[in-house]
C-alpha atoms as a PDB file:
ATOM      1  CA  UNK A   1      12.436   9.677   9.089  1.00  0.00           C
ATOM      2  CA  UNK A   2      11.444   9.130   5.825  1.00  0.00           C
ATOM      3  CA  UNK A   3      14.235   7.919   3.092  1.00  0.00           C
ATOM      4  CA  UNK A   4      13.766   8.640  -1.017  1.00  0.00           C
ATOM      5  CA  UNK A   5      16.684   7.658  -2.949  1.00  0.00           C
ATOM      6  CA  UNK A   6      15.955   6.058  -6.462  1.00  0.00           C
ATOM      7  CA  UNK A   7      17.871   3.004  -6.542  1.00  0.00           C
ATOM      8  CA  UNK A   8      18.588   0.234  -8.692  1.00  0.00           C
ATOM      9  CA  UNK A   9      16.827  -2.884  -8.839  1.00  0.00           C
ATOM     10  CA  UNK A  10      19.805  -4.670  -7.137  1.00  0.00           C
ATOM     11  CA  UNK A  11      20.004  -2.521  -4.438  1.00  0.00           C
ATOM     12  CA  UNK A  12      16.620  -4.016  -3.167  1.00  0.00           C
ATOM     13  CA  UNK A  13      16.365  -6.264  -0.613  1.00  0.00           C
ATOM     14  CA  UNK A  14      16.346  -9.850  -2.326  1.00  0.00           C
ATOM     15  CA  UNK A  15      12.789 -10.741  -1.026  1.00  0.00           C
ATOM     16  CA  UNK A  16      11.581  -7.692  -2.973  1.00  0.00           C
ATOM     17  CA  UNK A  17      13.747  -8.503  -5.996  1.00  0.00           C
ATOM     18  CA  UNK A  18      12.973 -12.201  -6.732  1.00  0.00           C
ATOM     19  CA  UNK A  19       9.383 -11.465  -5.527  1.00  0.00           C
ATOM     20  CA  UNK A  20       9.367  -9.014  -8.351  1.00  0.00           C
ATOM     21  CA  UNK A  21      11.001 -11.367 -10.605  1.00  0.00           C
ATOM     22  CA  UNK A  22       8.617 -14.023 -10.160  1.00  0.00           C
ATOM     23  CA  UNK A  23       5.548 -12.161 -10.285  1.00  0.00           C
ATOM     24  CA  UNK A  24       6.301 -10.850 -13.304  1.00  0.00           C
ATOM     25  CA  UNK A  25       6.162 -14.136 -15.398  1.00  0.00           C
ATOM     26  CA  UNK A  26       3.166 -15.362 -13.503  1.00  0.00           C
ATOM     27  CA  UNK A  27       4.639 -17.831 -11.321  1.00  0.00           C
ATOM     28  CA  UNK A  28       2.617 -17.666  -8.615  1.00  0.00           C
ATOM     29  CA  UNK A  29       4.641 -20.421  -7.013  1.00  0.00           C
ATOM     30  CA  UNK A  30       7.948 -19.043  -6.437  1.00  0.00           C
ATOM     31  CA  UNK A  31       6.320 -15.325  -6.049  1.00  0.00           C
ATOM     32  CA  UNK A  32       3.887 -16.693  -3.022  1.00  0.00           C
ATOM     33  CA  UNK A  33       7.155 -18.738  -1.215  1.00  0.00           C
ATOM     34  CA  UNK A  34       8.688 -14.844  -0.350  1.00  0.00           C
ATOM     35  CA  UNK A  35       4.719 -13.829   1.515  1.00  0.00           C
ATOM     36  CA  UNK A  36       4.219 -14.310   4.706  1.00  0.00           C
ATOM     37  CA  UNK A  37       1.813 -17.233   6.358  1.00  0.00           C
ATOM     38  CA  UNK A  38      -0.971 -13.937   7.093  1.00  0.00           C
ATOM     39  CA  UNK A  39       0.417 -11.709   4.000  1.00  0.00           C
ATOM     40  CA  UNK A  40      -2.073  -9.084   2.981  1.00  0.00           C
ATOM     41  CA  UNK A  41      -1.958  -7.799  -0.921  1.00  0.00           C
ATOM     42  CA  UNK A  42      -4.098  -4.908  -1.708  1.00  0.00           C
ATOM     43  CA  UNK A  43      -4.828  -4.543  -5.774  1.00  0.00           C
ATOM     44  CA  UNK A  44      -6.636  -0.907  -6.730  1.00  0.00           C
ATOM     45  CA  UNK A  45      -8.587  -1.410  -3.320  1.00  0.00           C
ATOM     46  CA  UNK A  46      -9.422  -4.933  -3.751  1.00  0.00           C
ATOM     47  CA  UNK A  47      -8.131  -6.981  -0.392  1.00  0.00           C
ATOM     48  CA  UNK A  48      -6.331 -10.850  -0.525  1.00  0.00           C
ATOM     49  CA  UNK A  49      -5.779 -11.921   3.050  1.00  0.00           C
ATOM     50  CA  UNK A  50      -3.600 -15.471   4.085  1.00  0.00           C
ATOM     51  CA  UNK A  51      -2.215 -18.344   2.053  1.00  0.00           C
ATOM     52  CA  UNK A  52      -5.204 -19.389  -0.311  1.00  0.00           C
ATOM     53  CA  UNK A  53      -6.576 -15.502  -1.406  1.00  0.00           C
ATOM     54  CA  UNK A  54      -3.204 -14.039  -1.967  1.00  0.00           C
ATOM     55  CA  UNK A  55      -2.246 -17.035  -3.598  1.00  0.00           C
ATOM     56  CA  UNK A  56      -4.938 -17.052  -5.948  1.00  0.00           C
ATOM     57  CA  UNK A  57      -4.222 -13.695  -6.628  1.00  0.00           C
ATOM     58  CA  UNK A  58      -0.568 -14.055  -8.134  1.00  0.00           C
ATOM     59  CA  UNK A  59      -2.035 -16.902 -10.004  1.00  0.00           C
ATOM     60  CA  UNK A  60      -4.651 -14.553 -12.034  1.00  0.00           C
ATOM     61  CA  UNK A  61      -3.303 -11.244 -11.599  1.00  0.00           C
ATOM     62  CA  UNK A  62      -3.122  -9.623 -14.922  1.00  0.00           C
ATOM     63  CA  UNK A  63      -3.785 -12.939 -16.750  1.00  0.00           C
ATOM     64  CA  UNK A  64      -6.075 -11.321 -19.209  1.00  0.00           C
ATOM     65  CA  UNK A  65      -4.132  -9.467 -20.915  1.00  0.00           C
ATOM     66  CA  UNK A  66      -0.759  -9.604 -22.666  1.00  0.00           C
ATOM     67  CA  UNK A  67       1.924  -6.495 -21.463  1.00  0.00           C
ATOM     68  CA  UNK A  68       5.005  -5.861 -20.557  1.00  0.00           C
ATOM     69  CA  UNK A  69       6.401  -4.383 -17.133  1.00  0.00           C
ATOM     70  CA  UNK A  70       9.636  -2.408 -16.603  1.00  0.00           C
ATOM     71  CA  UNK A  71      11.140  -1.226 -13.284  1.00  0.00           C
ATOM     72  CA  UNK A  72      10.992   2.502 -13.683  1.00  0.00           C
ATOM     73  CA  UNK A  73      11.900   3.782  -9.941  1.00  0.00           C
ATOM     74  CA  UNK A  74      12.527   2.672  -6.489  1.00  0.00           C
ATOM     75  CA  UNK A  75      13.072   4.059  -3.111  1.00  0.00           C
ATOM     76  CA  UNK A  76      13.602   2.634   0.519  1.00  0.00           C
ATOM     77  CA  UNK A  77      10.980   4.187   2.978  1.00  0.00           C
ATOM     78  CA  UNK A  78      12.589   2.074   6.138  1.00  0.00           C
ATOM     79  CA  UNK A  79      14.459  -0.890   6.946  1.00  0.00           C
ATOM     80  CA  UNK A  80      11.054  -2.644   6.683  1.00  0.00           C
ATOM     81  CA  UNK A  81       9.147  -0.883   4.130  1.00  0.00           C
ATOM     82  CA  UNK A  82      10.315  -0.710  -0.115  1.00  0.00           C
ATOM     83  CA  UNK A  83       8.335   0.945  -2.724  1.00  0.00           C
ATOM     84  CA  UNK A  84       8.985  -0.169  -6.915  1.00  0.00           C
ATOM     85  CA  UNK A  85       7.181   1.777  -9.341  1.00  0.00           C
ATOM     86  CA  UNK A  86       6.527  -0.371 -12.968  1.00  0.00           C
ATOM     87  CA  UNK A  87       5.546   0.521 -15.757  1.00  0.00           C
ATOM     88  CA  UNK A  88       2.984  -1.727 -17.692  1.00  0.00           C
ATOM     89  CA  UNK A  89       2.228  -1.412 -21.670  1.00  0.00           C
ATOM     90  CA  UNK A  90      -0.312  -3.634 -22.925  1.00  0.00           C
ATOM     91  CA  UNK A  91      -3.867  -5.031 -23.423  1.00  0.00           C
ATOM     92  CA  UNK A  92      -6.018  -3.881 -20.904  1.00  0.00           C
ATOM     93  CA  UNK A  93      -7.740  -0.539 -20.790  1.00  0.00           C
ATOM     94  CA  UNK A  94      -5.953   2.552 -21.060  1.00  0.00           C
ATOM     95  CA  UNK A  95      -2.900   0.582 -22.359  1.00  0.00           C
ATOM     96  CA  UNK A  96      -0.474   1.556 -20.117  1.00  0.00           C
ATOM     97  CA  UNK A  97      -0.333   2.074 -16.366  1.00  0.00           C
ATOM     98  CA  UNK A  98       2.256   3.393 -14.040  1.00  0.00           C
ATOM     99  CA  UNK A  99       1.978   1.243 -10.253  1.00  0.00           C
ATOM    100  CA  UNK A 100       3.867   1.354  -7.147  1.00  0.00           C
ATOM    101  CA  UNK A 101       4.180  -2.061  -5.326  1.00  0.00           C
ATOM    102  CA  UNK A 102       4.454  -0.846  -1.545  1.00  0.00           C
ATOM    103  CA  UNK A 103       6.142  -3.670   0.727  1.00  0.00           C
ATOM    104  CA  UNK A 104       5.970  -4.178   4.188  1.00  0.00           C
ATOM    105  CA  UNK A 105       8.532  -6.673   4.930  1.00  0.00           C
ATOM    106  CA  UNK A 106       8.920  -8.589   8.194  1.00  0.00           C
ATOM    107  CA  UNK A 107      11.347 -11.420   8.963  1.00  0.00           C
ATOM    108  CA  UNK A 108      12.489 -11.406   5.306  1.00  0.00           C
ATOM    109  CA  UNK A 109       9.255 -11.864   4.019  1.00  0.00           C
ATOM    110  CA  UNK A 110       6.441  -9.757   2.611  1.00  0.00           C
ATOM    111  CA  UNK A 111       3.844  -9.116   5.538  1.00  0.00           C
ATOM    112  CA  UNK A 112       1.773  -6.775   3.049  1.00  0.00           C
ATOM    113  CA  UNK A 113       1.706  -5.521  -0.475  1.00  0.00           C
ATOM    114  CA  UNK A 114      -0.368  -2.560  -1.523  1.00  0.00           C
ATOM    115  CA  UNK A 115      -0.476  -2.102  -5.214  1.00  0.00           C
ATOM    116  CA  UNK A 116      -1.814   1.462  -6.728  1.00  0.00           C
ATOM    117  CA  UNK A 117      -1.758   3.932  -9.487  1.00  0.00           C
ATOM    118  CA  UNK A 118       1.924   6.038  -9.136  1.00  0.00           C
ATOM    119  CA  UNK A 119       0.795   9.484  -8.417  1.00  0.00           C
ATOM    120  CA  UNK A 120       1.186  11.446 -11.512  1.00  0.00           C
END
């Protein structure tokens, strides 16, 4: 059974949460230590598979453009699976951008990561 409650950024499992937090400010470092060794991360249908492509990933995400990102909603799905909605303002087309970051967790870590456009 599926579980929607909003909740608060601190309510989310910590793997989620510093994940988050380190993504955020581009540190690919610290955000890549909370994936798992065969982590998948899908970005607007593009596909990162394993240490070196999802790696790389974090590193240029976004690096483009200047914005801003704000926690706007969250919900627990399962014990295993989280989903964050953030809000982006900034640089790149369109200006801003509304994304949920769907986790699959397993073992504390982040087995996969689908990123895509909030429905409206």
């Amino acid at each position: 059974m599926t579980q929607h409650t909003d909740l608060r950024s601190d309510l989310l499992p910590a793997t989620v949460r510093e994940f988050l937090t380190a993504h955020i400010v581009h540190d690919a470092d610290t955000a890549s230590s909370f994936l798992a060794e065969d982590a998948v991360i899908v970005d607007q249908d593009e596909t990162f598979r394993g240490r070196t492509e999802t790696y790389a990933f974090l590193r240029d995400a976004g690096s483009e453009f200047a914005y801003t990102s704000e926690q706007i909603g969250a919900h627990r799905v399962d014990d295993a699976h989280w989903v964050v909605t953030v809000r982006l303002e900034g640089t790149f087309p369109g200006g801003v951008a509304e994304l949920d970051y769907r986790f699959a967790l397993r073992d504390d870590l982040i087995a996969e990561l689908v990123i895509a456009n909030h429905p409206a």
